[in-house]
PDB file of N, CA and C in Angstrom:
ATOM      1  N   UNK A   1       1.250  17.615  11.043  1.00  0.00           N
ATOM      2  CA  UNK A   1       0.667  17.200   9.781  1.00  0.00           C
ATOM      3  C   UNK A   1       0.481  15.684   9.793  1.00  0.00           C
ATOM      4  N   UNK A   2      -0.804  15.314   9.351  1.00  0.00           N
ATOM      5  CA  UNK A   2      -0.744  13.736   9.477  1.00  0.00           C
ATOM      6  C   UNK A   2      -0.264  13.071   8.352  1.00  0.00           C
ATOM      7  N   UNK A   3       0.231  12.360   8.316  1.00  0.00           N
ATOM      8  CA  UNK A   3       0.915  11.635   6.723  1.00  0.00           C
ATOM      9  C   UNK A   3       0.087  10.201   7.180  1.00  0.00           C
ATOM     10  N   UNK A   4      -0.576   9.724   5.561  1.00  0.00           N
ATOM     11  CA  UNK A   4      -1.091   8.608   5.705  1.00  0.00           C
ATOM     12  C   UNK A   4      -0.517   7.994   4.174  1.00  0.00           C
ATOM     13  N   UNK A   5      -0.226   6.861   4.089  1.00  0.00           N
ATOM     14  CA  UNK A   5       0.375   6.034   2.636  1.00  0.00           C
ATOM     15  C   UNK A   5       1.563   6.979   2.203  1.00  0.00           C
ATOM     16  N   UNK A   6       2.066   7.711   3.063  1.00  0.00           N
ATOM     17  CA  UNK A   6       3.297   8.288   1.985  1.00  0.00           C
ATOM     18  C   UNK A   6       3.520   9.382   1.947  1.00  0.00           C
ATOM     19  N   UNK A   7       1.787   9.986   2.267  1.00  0.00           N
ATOM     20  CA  UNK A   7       1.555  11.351   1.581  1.00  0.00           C
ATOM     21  C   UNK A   7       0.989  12.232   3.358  1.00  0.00           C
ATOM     22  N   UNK A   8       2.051  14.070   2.766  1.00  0.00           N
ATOM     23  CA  UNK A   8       1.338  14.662   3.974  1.00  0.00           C
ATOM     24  C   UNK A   8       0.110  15.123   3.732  1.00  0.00           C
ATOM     25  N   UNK A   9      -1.182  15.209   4.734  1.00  0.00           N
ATOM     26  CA  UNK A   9      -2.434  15.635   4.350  1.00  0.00           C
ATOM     27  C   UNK A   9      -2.444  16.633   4.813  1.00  0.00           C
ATOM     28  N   UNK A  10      -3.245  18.336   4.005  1.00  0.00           N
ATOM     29  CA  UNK A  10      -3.261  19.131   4.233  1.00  0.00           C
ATOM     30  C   UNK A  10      -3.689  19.388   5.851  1.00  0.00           C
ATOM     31  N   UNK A  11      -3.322  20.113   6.518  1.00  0.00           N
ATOM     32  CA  UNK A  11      -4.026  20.187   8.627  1.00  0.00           C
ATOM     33  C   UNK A  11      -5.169  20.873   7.871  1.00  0.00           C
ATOM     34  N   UNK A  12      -5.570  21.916   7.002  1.00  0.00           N
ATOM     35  CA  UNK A  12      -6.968  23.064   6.817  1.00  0.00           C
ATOM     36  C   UNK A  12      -7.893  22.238   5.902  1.00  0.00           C
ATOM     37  N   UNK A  13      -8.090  20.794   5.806  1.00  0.00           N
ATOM     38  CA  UNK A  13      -9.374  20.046   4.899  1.00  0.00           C
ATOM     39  C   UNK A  13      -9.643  19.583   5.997  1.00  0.00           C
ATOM     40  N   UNK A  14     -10.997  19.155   5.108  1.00  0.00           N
ATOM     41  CA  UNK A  14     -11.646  18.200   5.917  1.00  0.00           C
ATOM     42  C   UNK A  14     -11.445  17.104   5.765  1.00  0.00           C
ATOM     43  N   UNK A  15     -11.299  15.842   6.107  1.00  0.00           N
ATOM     44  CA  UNK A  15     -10.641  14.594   6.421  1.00  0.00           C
ATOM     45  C   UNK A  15     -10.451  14.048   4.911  1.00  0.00           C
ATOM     46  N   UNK A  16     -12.061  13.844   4.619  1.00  0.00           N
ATOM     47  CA  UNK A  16     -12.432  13.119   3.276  1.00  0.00           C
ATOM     48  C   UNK A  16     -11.771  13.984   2.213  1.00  0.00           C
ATOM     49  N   UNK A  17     -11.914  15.433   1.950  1.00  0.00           N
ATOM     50  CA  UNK A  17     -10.615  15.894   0.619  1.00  0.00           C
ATOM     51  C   UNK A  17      -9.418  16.178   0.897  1.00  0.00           C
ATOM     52  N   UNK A  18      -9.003  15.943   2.111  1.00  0.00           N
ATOM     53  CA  UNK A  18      -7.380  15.995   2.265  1.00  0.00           C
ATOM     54  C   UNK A  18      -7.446  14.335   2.034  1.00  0.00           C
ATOM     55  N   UNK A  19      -7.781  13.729   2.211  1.00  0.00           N
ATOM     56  CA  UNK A  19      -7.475  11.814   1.616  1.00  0.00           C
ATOM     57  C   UNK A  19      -7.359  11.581   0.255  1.00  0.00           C
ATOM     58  N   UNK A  20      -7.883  13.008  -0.908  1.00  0.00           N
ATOM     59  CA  UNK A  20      -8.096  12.298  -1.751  1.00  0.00           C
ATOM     60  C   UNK A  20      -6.807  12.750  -2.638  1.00  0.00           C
ATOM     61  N   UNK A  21      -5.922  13.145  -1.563  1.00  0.00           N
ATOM     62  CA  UNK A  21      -4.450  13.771  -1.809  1.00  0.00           C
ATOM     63  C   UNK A  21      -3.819  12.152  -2.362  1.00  0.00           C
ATOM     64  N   UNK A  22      -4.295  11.625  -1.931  1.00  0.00           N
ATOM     65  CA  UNK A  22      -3.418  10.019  -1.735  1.00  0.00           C
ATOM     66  C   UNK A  22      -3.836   9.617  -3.298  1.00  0.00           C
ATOM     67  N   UNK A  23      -2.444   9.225  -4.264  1.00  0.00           N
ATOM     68  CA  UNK A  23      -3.038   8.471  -5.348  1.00  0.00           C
ATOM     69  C   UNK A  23      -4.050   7.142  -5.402  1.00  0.00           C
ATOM     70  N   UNK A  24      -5.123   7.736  -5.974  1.00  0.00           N
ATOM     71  CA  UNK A  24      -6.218   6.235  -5.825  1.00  0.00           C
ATOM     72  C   UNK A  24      -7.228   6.769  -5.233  1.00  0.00           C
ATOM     73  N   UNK A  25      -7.238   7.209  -4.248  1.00  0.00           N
ATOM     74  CA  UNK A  25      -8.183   7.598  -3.569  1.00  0.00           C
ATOM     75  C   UNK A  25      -8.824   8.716  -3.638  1.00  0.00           C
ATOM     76  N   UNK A  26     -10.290   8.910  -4.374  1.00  0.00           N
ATOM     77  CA  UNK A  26     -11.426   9.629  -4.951  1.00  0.00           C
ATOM     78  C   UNK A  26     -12.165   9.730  -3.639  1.00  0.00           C
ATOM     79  N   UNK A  27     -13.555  10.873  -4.220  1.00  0.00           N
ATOM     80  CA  UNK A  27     -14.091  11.047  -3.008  1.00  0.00           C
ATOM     81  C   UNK A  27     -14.959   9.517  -2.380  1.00  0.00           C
ATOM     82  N   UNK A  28     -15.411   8.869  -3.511  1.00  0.00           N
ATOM     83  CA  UNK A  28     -16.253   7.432  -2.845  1.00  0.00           C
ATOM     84  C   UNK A  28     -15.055   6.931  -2.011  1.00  0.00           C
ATOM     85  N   UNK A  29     -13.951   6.441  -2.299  1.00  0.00           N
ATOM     86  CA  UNK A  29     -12.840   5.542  -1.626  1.00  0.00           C
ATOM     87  C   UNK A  29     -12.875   6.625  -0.115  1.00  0.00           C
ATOM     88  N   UNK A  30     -12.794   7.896  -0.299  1.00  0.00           N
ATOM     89  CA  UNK A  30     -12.366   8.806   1.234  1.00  0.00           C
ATOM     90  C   UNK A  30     -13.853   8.184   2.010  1.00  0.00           C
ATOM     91  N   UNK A  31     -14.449   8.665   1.450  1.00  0.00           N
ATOM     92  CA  UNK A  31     -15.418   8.956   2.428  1.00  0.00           C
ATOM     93  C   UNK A  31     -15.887   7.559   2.968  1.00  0.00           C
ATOM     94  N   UNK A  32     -15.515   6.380   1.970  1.00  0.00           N
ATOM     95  CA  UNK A  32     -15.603   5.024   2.531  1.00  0.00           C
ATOM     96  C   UNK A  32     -14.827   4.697   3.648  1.00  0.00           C
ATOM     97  N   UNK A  33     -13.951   5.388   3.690  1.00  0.00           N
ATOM     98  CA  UNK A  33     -12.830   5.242   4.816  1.00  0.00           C
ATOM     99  C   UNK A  33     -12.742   5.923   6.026  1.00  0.00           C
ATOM    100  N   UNK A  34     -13.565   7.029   5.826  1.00  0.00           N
ATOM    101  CA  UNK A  34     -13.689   7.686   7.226  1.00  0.00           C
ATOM    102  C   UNK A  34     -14.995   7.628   7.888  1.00  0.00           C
ATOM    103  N   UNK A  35     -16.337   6.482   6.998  1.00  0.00           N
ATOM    104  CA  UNK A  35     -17.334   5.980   7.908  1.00  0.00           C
ATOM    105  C   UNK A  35     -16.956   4.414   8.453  1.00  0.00           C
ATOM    106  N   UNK A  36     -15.506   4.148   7.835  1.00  0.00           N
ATOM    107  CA  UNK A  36     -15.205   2.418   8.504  1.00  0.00           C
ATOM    108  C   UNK A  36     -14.645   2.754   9.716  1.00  0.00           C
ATOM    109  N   UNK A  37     -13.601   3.697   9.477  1.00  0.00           N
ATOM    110  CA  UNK A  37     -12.731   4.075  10.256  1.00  0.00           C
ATOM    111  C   UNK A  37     -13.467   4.946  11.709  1.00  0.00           C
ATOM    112  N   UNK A  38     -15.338   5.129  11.606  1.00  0.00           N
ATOM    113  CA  UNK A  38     -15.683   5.682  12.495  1.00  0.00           C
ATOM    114  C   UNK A  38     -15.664   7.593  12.865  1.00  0.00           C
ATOM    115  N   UNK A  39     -15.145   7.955  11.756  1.00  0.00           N
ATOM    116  CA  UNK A  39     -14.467   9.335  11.754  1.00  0.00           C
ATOM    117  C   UNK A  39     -15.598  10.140  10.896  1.00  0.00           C
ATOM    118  N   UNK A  40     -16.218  11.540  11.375  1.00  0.00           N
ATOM    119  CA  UNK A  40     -16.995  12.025  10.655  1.00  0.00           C
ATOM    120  C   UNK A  40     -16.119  13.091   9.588  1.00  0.00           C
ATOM    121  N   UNK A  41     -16.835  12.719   8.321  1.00  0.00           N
ATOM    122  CA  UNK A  41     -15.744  12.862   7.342  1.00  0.00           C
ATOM    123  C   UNK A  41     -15.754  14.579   7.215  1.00  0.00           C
ATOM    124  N   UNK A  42     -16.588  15.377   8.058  1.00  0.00           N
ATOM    125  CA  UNK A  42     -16.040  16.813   7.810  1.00  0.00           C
ATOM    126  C   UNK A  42     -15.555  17.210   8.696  1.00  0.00           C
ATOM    127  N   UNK A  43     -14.886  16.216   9.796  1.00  0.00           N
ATOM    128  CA  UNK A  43     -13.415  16.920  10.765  1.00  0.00           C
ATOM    129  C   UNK A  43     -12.153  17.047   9.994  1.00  0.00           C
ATOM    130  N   UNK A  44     -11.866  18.380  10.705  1.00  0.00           N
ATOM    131  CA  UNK A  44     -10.818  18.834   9.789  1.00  0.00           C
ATOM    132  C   UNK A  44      -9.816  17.815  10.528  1.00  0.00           C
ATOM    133  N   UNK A  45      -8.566  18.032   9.436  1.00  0.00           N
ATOM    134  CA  UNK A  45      -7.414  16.921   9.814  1.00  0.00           C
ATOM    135  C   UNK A  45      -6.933  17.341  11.127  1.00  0.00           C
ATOM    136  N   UNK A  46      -7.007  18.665  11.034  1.00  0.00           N
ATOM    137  CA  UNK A  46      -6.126  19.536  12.647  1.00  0.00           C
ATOM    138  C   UNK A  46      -6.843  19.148  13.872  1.00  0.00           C
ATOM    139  N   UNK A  47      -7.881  19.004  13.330  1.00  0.00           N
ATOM    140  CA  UNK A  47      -8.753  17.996  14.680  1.00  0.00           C
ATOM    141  C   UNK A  47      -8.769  16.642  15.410  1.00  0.00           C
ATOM    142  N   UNK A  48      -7.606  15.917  14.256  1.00  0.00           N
ATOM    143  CA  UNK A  48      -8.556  14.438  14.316  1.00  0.00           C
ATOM    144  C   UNK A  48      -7.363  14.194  15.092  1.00  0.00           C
ATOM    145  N   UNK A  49      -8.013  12.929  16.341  1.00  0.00           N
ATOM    146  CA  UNK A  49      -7.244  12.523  17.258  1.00  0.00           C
ATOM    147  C   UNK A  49      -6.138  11.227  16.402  1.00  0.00           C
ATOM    148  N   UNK A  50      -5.047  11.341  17.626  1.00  0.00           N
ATOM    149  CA  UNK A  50      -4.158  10.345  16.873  1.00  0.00           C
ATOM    150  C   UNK A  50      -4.662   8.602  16.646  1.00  0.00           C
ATOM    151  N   UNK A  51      -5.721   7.737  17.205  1.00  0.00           N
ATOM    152  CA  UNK A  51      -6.173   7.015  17.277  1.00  0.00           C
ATOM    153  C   UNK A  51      -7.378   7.061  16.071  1.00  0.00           C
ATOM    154  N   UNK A  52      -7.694   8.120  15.636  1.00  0.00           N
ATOM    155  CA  UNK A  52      -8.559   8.423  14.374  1.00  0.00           C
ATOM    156  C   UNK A  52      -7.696   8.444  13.185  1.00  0.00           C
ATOM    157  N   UNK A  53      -6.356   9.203  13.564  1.00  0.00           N
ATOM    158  CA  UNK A  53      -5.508   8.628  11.831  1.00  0.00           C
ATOM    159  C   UNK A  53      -5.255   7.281  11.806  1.00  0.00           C
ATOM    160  N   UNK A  54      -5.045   6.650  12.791  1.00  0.00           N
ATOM    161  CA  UNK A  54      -4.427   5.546  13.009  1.00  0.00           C
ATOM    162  C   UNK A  54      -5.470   4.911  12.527  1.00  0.00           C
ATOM    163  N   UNK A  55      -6.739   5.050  12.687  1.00  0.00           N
ATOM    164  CA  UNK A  55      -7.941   3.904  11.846  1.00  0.00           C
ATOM    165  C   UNK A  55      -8.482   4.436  10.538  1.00  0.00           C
ATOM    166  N   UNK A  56      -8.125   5.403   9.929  1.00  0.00           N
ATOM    167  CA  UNK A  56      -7.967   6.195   8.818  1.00  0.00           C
ATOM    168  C   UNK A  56      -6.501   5.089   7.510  1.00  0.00           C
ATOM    169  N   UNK A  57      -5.764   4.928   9.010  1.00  0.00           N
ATOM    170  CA  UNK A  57      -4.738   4.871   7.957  1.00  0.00           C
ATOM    171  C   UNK A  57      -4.780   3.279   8.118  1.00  0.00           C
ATOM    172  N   UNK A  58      -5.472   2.643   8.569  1.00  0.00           N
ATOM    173  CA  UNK A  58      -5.558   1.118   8.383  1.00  0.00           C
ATOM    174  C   UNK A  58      -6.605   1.038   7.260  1.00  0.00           C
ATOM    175  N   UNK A  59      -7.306   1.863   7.314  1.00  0.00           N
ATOM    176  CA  UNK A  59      -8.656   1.400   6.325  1.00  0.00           C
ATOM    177  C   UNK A  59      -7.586   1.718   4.726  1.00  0.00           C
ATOM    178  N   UNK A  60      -7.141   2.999   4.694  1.00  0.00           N
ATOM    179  CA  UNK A  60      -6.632   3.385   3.450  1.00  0.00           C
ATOM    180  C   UNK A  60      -5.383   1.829   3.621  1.00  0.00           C
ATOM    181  N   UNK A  61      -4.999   1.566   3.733  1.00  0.00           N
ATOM    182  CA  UNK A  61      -4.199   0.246   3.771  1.00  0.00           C
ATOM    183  C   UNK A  61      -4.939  -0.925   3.244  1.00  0.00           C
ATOM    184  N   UNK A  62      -5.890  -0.974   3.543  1.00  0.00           N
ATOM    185  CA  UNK A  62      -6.600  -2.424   3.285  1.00  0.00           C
ATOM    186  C   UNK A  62      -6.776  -1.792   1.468  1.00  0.00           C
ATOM    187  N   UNK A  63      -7.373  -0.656   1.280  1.00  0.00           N
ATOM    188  CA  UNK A  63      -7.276   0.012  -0.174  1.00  0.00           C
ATOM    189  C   UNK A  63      -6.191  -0.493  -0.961  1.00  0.00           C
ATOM    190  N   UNK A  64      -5.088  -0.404  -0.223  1.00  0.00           N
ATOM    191  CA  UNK A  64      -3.901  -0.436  -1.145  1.00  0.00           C
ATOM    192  C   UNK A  64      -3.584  -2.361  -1.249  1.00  0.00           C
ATOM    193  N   UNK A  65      -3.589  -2.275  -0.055  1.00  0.00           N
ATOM    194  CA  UNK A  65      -3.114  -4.224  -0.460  1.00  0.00           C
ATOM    195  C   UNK A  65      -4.385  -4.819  -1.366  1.00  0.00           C
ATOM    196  N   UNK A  66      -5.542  -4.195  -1.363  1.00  0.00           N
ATOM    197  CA  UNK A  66      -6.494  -4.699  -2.761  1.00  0.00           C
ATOM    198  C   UNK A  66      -6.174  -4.633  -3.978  1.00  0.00           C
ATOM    199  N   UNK A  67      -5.638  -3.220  -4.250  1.00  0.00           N
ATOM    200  CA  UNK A  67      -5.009  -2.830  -5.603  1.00  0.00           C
ATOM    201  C   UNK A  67      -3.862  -3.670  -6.196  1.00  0.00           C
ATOM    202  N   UNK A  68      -3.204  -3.820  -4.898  1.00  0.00           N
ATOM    203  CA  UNK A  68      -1.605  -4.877  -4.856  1.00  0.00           C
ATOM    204  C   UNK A  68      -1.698  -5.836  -5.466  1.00  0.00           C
ATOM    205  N   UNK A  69      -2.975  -6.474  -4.563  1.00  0.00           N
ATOM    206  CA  UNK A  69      -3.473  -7.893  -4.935  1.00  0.00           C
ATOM    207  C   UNK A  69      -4.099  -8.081  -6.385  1.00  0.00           C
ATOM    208  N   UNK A  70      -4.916  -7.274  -6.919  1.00  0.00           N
ATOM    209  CA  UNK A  70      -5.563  -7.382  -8.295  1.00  0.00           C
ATOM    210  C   UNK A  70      -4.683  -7.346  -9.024  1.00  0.00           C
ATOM    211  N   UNK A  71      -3.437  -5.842  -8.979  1.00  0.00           N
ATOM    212  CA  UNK A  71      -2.156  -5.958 -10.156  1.00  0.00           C
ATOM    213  C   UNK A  71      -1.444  -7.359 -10.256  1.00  0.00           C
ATOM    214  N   UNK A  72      -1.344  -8.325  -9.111  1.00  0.00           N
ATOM    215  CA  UNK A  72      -0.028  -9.594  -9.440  1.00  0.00           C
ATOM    216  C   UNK A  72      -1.243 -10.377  -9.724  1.00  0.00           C
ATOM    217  N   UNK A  73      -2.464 -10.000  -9.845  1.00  0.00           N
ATOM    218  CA  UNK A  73      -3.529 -11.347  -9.905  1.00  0.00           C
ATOM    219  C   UNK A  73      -3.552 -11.259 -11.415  1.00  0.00           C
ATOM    220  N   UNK A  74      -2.913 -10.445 -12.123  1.00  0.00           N
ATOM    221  CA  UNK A  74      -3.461 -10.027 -13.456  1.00  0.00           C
ATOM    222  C   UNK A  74      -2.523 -11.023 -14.669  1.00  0.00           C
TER     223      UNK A  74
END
């Protein structure tokens, strides 16, 4: 099972609605993340190589230290 931010993602979705498991992240934010990350967003998770979560889970990262950053900017 791949766990990305915390959370395990279902192995039977496809990349982009098992991401949107992650609080915050809607389908615009997924699917933004799995054309940065290079990943076509209807591989299922059981597919995706470990070097594909791994740029999955940097992009959803840069997501979160934005959010981080706006809440103490406030």
């Amino acid at each position: 099972m791949a766990r990305i931010a915390g959370i395990n993602i279902p192995m039977n979705k496809h990349a982009w609605v098992g991401l949107t498991h992650i609080y915050g992240v809607g389908r615009a934010r997924a699917l933004t993340a799995c054309t940065a990350a290079g990943v076509n967003p209807a591989t299922k998770v059981k597919d995706l190589t470990e070097a594909e979560v791994n740029a999955i889970r940097s992009q959803i990262a840069k997501f979160a230290s934005r959010a981080t950053c706006a809440a103490k900017c406030r």
